[in-house]
Protein backbone atom coordinates (compact mmCIF):
# COMPACT_ATOMS: atom_id res chain seq x y z
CA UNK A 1 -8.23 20.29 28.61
CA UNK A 2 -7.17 16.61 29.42
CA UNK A 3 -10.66 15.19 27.52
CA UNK A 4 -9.28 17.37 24.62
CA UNK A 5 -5.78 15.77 24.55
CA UNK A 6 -6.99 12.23 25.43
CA UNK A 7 -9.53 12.76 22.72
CA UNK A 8 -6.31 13.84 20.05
CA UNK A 9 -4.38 10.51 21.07
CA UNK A 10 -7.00 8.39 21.13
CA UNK A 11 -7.47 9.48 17.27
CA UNK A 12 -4.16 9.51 16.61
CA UNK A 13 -4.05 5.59 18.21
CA UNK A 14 -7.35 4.52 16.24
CA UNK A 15 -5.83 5.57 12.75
CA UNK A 16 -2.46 4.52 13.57
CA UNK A 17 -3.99 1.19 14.39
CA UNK A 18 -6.75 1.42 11.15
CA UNK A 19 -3.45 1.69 9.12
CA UNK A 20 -1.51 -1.14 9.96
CA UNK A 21 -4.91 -3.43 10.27
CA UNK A 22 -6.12 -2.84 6.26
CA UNK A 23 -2.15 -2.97 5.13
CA UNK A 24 -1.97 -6.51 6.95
CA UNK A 25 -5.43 -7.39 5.02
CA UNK A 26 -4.81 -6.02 1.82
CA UNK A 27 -7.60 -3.32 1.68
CA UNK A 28 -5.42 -1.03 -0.25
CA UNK A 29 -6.69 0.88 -2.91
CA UNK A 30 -4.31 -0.34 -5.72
CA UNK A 31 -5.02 -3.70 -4.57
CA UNK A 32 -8.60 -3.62 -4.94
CA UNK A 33 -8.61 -1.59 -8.36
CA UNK A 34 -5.71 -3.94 -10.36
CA UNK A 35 -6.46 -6.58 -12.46
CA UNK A 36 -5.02 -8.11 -14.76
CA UNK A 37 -5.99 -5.67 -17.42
CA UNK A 38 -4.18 -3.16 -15.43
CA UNK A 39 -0.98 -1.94 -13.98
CA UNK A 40 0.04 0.40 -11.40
CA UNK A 41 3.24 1.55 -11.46
C-alpha cells in the first residue's frame, strides 16, 4: 500500500513540476501555434 501512495505523489510531484518547467519555457500550445497570421483570443 505505501509503493501505491508513494507511486500517486510521486506523479502528482512530476506533473506538478512538468507544469511549471514548460510555462517558464514557453512550450505552450498557443505559443507554438501563433503567428503572426493568427490570433488567439
Amino acid at each position: 500500500m505505501k509503493e501505491i501512495v508513494a507511486s500517486f505523489v510521486a506523479i502528482i510531484v512530476l506533473g506538478v513540476a512538468a507544469n511549471y518547467a514548460l510555462k517558464e519555457v514557453g512550450f505552450s500550445s498557443s505559443q507554438k501555434n501563433s503567428s503572426e497570421a493568427v490570433r488567439l483570443d
